[in-house]
N, C-alpha and C. Protein backbone atom coordinates (compact mmCIF):
# COMPACT_ATOMS: atom_id res chain seq x y z
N UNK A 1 59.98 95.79 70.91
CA UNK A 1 59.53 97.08 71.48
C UNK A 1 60.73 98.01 71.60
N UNK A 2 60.71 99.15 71.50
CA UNK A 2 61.86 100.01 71.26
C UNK A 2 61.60 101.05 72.48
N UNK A 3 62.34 101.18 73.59
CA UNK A 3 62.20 102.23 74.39
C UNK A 3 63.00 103.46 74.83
N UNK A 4 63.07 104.43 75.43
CA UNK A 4 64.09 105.33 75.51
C UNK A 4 63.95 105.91 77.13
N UNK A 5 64.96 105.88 77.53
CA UNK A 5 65.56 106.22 78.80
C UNK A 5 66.06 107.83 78.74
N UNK A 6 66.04 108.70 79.60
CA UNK A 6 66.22 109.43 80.14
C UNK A 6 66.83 110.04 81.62
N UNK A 7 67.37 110.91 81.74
CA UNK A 7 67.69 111.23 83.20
C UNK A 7 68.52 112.50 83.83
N UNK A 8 67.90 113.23 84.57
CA UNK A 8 68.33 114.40 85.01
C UNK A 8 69.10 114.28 86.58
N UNK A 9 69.44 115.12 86.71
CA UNK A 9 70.17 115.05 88.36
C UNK A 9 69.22 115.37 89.27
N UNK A 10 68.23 116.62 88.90
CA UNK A 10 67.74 117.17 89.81
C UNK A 10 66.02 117.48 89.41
N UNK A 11 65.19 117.95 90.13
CA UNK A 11 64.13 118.09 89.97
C UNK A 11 64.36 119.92 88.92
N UNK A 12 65.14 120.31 88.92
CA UNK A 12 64.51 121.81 88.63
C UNK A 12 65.40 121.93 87.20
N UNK A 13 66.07 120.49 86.97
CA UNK A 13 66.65 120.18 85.05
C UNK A 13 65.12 119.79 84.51
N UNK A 14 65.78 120.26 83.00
CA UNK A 14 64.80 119.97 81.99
C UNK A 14 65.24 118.89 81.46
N UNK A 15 64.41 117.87 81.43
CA UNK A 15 64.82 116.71 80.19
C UNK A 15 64.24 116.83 78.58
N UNK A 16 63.71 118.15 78.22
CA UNK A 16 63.15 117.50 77.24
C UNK A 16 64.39 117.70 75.82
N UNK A 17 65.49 117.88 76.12
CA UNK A 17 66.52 117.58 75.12
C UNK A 17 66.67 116.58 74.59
N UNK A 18 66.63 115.56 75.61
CA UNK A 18 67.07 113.90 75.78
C UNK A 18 65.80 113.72 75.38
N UNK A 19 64.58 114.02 75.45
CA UNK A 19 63.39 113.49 75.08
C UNK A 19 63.03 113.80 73.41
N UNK A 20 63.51 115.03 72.84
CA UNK A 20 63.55 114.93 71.79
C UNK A 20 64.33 114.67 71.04
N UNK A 21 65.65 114.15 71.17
CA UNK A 21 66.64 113.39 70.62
C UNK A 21 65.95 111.67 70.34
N UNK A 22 65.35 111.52 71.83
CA UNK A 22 64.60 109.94 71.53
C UNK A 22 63.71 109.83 70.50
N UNK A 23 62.51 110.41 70.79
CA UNK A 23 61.66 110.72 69.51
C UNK A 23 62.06 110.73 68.23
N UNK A 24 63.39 111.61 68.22
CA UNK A 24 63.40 112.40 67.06
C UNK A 24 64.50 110.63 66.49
N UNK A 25 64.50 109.30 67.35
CA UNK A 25 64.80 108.23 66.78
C UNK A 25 63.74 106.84 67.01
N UNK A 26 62.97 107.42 66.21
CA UNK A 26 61.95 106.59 66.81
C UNK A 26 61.08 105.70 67.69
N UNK A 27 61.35 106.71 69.14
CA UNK A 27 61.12 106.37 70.33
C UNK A 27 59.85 106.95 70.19
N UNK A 28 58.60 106.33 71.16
CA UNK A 28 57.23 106.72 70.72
C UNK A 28 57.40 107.40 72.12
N UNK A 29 56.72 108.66 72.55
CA UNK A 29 57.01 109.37 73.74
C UNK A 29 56.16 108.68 74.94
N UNK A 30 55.60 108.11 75.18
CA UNK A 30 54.72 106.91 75.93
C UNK A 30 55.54 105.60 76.14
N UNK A 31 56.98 105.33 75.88
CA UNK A 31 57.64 104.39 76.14
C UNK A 31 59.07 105.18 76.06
N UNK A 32 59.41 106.54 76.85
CA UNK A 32 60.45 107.28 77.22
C UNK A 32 59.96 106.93 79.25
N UNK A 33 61.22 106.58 79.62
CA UNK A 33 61.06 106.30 81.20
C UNK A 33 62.42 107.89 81.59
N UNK A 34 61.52 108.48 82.49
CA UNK A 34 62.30 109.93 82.75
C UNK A 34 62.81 109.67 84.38
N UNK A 35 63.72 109.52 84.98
CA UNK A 35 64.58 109.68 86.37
C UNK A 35 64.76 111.03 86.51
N UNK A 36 64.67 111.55 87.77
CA UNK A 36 65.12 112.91 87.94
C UNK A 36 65.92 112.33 89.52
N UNK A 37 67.11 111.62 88.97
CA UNK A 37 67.81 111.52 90.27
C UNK A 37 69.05 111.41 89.88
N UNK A 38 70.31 111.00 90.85
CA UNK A 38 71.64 111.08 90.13
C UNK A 38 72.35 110.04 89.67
N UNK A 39 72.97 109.99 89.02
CA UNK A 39 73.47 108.61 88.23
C UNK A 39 74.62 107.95 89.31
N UNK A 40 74.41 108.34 90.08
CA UNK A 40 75.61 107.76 91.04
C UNK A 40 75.63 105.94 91.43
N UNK A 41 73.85 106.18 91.06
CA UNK A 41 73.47 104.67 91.33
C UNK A 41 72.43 103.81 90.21
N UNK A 42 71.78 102.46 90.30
CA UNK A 42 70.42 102.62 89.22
C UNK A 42 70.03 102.36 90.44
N UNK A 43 69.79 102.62 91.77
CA UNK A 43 68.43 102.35 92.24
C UNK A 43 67.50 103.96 92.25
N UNK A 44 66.72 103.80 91.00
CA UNK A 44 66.39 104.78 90.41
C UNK A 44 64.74 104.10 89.86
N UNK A 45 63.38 104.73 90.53
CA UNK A 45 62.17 104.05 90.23
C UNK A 45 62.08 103.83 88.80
N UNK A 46 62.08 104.46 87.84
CA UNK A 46 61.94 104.67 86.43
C UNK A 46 62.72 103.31 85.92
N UNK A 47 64.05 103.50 85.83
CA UNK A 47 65.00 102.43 85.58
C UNK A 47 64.24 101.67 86.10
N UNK A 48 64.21 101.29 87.10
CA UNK A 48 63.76 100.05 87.59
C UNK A 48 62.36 99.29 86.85
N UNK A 49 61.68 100.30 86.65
CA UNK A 49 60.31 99.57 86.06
C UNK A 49 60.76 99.58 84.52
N UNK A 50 61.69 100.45 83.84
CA UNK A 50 62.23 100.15 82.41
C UNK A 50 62.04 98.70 82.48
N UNK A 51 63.75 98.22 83.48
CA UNK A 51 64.01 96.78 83.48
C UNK A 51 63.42 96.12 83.35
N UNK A 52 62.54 95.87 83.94
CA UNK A 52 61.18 94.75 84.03
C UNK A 52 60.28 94.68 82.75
N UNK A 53 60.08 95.78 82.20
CA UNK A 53 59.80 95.90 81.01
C UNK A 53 60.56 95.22 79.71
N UNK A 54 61.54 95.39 79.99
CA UNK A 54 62.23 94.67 78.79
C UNK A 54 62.62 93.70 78.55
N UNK A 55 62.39 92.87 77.04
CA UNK A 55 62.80 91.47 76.60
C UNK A 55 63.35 91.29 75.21
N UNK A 56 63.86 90.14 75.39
CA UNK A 56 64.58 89.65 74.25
C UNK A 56 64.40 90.22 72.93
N UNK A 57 65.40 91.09 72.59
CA UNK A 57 64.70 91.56 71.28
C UNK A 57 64.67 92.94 71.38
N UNK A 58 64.22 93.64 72.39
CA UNK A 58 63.88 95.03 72.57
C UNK A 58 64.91 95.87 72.16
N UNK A 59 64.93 97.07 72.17
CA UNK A 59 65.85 98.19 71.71
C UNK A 59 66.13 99.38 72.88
N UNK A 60 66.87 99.56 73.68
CA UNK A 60 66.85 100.65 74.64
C UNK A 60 67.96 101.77 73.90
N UNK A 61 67.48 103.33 73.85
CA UNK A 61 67.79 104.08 73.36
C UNK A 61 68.04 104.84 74.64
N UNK A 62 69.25 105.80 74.53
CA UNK A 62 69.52 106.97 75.65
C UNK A 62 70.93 107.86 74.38
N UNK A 63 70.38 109.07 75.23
CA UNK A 63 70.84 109.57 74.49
C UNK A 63 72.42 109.48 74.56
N UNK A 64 73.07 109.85 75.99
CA UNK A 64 74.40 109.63 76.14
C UNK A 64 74.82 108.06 77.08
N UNK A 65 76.02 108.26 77.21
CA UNK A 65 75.81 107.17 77.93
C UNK A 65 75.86 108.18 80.06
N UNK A 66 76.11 109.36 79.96
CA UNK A 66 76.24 109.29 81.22
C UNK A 66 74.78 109.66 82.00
N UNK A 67 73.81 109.93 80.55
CA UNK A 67 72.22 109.86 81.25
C UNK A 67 71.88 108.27 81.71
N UNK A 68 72.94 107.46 81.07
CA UNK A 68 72.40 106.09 81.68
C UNK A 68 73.08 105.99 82.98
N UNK A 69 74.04 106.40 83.43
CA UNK A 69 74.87 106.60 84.95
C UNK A 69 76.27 107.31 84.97
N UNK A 70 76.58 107.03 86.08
CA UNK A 70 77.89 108.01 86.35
C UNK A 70 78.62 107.75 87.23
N UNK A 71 78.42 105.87 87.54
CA UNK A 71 79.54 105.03 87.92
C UNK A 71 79.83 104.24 87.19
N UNK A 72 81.00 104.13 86.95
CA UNK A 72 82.14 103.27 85.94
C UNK A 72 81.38 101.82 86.03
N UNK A 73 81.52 101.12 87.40
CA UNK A 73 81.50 99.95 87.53
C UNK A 73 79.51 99.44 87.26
N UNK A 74 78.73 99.88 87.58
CA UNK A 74 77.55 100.18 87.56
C UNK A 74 77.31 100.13 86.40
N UNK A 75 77.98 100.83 85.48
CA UNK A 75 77.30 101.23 84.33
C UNK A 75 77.79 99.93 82.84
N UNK A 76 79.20 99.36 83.29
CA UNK A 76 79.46 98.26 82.57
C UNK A 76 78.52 96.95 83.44
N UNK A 77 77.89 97.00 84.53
CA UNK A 77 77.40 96.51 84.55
C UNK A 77 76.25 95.88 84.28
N UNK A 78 75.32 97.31 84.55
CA UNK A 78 74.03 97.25 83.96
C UNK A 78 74.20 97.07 82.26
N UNK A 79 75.17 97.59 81.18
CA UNK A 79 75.29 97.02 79.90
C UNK A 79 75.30 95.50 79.76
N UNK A 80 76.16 94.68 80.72
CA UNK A 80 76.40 93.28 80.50
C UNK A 80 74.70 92.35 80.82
N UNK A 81 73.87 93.13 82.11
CA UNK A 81 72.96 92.55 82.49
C UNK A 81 71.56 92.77 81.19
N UNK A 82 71.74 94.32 80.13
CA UNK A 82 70.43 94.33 79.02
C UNK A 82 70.71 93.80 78.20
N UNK A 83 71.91 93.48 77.54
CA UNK A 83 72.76 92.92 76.91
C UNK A 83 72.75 91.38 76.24
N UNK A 84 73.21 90.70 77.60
CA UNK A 84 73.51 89.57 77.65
C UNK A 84 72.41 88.81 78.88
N UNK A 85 71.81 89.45 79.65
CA UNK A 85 70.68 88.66 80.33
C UNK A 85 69.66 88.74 79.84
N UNK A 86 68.78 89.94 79.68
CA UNK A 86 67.86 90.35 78.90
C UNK A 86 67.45 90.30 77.50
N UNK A 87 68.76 89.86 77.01
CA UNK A 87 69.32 89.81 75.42
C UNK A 87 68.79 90.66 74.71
N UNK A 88 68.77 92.25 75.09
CA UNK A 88 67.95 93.46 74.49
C UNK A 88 69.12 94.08 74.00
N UNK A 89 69.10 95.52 73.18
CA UNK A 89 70.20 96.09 72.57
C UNK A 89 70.00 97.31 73.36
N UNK A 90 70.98 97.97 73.51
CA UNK A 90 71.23 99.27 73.63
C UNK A 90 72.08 99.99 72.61
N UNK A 91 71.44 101.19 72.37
CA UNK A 91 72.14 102.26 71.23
C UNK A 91 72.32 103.59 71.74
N UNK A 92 73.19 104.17 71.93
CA UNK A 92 73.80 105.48 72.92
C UNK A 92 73.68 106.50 71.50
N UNK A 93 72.99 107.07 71.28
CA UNK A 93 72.62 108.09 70.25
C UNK A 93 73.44 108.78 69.78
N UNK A 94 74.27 109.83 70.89
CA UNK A 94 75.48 110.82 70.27
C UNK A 94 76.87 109.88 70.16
N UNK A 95 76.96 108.54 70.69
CA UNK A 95 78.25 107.35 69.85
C UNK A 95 77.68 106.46 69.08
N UNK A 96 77.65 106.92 67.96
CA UNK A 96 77.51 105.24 67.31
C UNK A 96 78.17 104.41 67.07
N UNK A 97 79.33 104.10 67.72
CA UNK A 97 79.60 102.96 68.12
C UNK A 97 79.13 102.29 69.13
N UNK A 98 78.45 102.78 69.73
CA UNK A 98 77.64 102.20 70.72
C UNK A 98 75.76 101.55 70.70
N UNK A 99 75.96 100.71 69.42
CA UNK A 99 75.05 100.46 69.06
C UNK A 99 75.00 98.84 68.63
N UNK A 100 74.79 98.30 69.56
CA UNK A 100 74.61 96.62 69.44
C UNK A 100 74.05 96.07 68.86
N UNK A 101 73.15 96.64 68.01
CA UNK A 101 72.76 95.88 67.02
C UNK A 101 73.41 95.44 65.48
N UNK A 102 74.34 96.58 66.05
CA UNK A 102 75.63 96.48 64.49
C UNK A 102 76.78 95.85 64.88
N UNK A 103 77.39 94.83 64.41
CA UNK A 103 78.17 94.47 64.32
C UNK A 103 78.36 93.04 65.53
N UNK A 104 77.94 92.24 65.25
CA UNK A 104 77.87 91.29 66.48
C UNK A 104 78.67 90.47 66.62
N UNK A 105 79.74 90.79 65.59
CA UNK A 105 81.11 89.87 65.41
C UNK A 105 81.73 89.94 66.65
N UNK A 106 83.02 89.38 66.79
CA UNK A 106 84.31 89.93 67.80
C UNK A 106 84.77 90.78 67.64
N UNK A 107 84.61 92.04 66.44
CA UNK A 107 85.63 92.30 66.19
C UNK A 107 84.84 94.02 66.70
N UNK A 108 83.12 93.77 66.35
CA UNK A 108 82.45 94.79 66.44
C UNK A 108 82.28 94.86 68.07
N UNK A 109 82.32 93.37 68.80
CA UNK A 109 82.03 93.46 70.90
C UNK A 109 83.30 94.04 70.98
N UNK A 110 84.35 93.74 70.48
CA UNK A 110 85.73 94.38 71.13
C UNK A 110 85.82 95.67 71.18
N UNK A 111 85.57 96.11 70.44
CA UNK A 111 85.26 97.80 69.66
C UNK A 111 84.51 98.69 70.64
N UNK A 112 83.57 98.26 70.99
CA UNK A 112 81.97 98.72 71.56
C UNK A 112 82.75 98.56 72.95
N UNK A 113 83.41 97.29 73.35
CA UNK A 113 83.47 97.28 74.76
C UNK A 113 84.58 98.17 75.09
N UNK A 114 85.58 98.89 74.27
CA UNK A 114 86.65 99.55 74.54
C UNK A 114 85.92 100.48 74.72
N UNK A 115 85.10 101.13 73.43
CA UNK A 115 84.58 103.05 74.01
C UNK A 115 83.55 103.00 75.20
N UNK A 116 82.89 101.52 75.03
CA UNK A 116 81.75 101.35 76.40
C UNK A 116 82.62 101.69 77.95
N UNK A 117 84.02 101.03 77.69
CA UNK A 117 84.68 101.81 79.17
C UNK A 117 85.25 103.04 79.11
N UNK A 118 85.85 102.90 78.19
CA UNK A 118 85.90 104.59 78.49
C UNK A 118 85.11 105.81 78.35
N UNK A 119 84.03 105.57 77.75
CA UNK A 119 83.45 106.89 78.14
C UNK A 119 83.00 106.10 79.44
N UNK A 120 82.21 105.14 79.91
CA UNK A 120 82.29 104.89 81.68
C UNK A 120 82.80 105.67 82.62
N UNK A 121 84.14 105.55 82.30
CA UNK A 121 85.31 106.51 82.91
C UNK A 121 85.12 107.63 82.88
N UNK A 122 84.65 108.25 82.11
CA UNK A 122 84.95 109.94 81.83
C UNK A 122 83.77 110.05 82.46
N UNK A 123 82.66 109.55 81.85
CA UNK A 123 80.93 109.44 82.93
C UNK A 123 81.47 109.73 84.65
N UNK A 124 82.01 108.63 84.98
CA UNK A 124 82.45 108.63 86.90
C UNK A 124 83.37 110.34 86.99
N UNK A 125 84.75 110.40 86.07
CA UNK A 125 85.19 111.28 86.21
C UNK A 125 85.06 112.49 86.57
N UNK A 126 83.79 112.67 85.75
CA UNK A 126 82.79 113.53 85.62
C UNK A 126 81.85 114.27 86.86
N UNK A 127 81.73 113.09 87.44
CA UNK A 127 80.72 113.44 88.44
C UNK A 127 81.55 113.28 89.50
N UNK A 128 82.86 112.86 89.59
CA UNK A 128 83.77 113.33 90.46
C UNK A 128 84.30 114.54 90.68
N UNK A 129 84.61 115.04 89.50
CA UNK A 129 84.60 116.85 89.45
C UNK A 129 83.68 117.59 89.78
N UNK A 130 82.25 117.32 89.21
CA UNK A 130 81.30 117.96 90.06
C UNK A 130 81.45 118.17 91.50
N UNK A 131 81.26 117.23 91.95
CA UNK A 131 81.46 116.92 92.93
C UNK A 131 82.66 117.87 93.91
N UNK A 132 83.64 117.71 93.30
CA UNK A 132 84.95 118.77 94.03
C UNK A 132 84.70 120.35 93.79
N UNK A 133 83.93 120.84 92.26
CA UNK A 133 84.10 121.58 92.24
C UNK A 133 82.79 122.48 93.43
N UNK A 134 81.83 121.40 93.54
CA UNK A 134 80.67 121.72 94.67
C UNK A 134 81.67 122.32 96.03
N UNK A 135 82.32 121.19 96.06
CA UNK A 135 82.64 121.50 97.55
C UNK A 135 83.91 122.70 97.68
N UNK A 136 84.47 122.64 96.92
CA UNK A 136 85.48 124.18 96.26
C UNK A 136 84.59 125.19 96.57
N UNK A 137 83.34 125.57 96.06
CA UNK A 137 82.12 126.84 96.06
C UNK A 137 81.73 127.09 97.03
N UNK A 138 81.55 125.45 97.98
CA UNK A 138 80.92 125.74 99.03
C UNK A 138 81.81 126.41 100.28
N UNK A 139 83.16 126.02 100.16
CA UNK A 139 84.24 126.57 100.98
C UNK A 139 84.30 127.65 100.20
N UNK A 140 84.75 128.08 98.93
CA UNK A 140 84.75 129.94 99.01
C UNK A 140 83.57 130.54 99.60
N UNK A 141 82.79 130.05 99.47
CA UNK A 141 81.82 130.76 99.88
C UNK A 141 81.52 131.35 100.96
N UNK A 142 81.85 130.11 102.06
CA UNK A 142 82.24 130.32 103.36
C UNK A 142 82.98 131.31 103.99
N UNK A 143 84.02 130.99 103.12
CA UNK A 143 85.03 132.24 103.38
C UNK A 143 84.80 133.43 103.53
N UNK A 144 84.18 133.81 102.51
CA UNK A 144 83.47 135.25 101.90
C UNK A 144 82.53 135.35 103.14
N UNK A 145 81.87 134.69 103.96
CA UNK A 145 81.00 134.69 104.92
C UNK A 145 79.74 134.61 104.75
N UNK A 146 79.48 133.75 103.56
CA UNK A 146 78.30 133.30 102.93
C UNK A 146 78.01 132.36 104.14
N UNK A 147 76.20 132.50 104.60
CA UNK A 147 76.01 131.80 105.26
C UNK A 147 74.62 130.83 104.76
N UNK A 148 75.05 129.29 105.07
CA UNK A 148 74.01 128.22 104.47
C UNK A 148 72.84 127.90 105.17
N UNK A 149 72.11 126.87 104.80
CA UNK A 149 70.78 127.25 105.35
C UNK A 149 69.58 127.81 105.57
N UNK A 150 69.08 127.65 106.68
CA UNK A 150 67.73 128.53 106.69
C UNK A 150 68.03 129.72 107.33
N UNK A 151 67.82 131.25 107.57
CA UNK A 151 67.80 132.35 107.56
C UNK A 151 67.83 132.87 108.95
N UNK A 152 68.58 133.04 109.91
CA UNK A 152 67.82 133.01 111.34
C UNK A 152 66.81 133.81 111.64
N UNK A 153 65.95 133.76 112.46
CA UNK A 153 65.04 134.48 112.79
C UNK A 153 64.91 135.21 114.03
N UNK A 154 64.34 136.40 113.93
CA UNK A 154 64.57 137.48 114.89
C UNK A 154 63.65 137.09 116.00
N UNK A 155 63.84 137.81 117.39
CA UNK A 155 63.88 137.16 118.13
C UNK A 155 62.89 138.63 118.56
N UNK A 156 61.49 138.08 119.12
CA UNK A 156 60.75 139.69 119.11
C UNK A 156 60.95 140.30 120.09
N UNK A 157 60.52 141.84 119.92
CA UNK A 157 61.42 142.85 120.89
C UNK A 157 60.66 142.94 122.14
N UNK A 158 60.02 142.05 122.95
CA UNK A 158 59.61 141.96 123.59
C UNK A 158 60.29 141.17 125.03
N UNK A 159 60.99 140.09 124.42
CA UNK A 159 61.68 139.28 124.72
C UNK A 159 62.70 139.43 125.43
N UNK A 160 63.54 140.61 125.60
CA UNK A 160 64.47 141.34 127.00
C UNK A 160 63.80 141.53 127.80
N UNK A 161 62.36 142.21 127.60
CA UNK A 161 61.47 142.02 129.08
C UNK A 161 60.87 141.30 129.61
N UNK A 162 60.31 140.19 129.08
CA UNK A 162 59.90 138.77 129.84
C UNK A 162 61.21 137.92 130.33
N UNK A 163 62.39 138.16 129.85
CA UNK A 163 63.62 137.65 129.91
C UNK A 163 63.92 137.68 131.79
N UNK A 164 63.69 139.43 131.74
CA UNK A 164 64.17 139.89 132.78
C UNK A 164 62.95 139.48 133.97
N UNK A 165 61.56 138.82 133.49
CA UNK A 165 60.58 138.97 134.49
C UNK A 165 60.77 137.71 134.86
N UNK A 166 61.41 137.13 134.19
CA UNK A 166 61.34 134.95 134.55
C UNK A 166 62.74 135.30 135.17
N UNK A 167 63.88 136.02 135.06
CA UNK A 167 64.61 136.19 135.93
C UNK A 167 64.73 136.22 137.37
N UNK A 168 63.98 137.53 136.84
CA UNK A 168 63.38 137.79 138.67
C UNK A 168 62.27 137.11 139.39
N UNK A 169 61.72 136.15 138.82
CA UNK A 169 60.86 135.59 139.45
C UNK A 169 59.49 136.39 139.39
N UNK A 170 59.69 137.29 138.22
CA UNK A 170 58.46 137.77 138.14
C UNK A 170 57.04 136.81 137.56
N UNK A 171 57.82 136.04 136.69
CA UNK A 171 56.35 135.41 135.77
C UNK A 171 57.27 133.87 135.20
N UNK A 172 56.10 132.75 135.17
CA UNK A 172 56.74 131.55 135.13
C UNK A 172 57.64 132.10 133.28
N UNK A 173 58.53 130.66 133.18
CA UNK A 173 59.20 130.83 131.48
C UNK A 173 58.02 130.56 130.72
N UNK A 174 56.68 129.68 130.95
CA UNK A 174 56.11 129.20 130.09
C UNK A 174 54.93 130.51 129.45
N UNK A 175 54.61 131.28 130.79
CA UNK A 175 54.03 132.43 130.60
C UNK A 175 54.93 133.40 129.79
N UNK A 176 56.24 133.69 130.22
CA UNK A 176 56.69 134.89 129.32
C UNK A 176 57.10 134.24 127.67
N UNK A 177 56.89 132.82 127.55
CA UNK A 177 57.28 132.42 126.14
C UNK A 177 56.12 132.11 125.53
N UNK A 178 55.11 132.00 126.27
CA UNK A 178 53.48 132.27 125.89
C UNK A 178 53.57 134.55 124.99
N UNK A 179 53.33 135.06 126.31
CA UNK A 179 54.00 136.47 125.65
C UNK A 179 54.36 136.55 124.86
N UNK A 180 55.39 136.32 124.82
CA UNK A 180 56.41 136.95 123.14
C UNK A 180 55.79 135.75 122.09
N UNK A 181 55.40 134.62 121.96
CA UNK A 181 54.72 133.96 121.14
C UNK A 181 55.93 132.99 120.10
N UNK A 182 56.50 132.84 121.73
CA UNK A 182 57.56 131.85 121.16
C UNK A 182 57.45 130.02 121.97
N UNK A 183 58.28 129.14 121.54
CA UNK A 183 57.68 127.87 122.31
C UNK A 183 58.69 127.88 123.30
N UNK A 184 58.21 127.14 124.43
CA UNK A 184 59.14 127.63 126.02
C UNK A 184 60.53 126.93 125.44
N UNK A 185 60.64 125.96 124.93
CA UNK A 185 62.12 125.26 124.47
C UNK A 185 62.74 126.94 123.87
N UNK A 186 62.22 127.17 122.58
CA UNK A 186 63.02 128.19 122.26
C UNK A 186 63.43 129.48 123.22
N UNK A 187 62.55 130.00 123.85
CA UNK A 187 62.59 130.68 124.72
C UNK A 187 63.93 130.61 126.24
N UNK A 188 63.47 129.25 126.84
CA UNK A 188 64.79 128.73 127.44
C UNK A 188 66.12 128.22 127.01
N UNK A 189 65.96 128.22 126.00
CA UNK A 189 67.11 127.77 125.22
C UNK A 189 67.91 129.19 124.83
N UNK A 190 67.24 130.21 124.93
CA UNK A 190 67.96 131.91 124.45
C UNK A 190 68.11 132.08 125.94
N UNK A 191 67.67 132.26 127.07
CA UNK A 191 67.51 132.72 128.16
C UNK A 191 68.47 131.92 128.81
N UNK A 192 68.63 130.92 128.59
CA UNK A 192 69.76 129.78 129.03
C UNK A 192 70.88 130.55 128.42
N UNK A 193 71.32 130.81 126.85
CA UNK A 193 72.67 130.92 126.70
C UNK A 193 73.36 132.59 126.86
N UNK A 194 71.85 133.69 126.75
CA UNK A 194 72.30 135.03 127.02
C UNK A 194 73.62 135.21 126.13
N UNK A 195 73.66 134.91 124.66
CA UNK A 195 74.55 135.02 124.15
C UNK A 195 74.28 136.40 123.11
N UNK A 196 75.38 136.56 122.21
CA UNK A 196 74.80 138.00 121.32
C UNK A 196 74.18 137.02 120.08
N UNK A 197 74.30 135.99 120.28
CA UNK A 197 73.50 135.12 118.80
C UNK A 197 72.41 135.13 119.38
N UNK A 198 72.07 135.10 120.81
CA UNK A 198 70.59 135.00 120.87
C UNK A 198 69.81 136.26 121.35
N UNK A 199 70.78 137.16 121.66
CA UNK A 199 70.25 138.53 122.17
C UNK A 199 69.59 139.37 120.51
N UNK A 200 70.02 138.84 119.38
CA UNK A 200 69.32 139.10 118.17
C UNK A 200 68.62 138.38 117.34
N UNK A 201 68.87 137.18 117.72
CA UNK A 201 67.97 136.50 116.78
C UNK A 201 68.01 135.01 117.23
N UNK A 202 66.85 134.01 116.62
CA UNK A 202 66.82 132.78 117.23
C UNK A 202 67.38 132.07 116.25
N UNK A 203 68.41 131.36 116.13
CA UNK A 203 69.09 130.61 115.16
C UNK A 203 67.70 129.60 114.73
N UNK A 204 68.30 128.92 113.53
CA UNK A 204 67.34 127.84 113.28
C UNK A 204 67.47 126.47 113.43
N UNK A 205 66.82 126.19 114.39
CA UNK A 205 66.39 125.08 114.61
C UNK A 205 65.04 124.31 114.92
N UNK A 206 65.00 123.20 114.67
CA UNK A 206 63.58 122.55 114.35
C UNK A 206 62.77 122.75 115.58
N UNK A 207 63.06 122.53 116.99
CA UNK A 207 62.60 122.85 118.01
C UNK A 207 62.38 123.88 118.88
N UNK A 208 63.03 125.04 117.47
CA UNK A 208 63.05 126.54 118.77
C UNK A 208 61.74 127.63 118.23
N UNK A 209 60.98 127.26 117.13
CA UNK A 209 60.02 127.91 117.05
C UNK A 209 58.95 126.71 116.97
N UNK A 210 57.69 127.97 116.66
CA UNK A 210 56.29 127.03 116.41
C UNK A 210 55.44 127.96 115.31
């Protein structure tokens, strides 16, 4: 049985590159298994039911090797376990040297297992840079006074005057946060800090609206 693997980082990537590269090697599109998660790991549903699927003999196709992962150690691993437990082949499409069904000498495993680690390497590398360059963006960004999150929300203009009536003992908090049509947590929680973050708006948090 001949199958093809796939895998994106995120829900809002397209796979169908990797899907027509498989096809377009005689992968039947009904035995392509698609992940939309990150290669950091295989505990990944798809992979997982691949595995189980496959036996002695089989053919697993992907297109690169870092759609198969994007940890070093992980990824020579899972090769040694389709490999040599499963006794299935894997063929990495854009290296062909990475194709186990050719060459089964010593001379062809030695070969395969040298570029099998290093692109490994460059795979992890890879998603180690991502990774820095994320958090690089996310600090300029900061800087600049980009702010993350959800959006705060304004705080209605009603709300200085029930403020002032639960002050004075005019009207309970639960009544004036009934009023403005806010929940008494949020409400006491602004009235509590009388700050200028809350004199404009109600920051966000899970418990301060309804």
């Amino acid at each position: 049985m001949i199958y093809g693997y796939a895998r994106v980082s995120s829900t809002d990537q397209n796979e169908e590159r990797q899907i027509i590269a498989l096809t377009a090697n005689g992968v039947d599109r009904s035995a392509v298994f698609v992940d939309k998660k990150s290669g950091c790991d295989f505990d990944r549903p798809q992979y997982r039911r691949l595995i189980r699927k496959l036996r002695e003999g089989d053919v697993l196709f992907v297109l690169s090797i870092d759609r198969l992962g994007r940890n070093y150690e992980e990824i020579q691993s899972q090769w040694r376990y389709i490999t040599k437990q499963k006794k299935a082949d894997i063929v990495v499409i854009d290296m062909p040297l990475l194709d186990t069904r050719n060459e089964k000498n010593l001379i062809g495993t030695f070969i395969s297992d040298i570029v099998l680690q290093l692109l490994s390497f460059v795979a992890e590398n890879e998603r180690n840079n991502i990774r820095e360059r994320q958090a690089e963006g996310i600090a300029a960004a900061k800087a600049r006074g980009v702010k993350f999150g959800r959006p705060a929300k304004k705080l209605p203009p009603e709300f200085d005057l029930y403020a002032k009536k639960v002050k004075n003992g005019e009207m309970s908090l639960r009544g004036a946060a009934k009023a403005c049509g806010m929940a008494p947590s949020s409400f006491s929680y602004c009235l509590n800090r009388e700050s200028s973050s809350c004199s404009n708006s109600v920051h966000s948090r899970s418990d301060l609206t309804k």
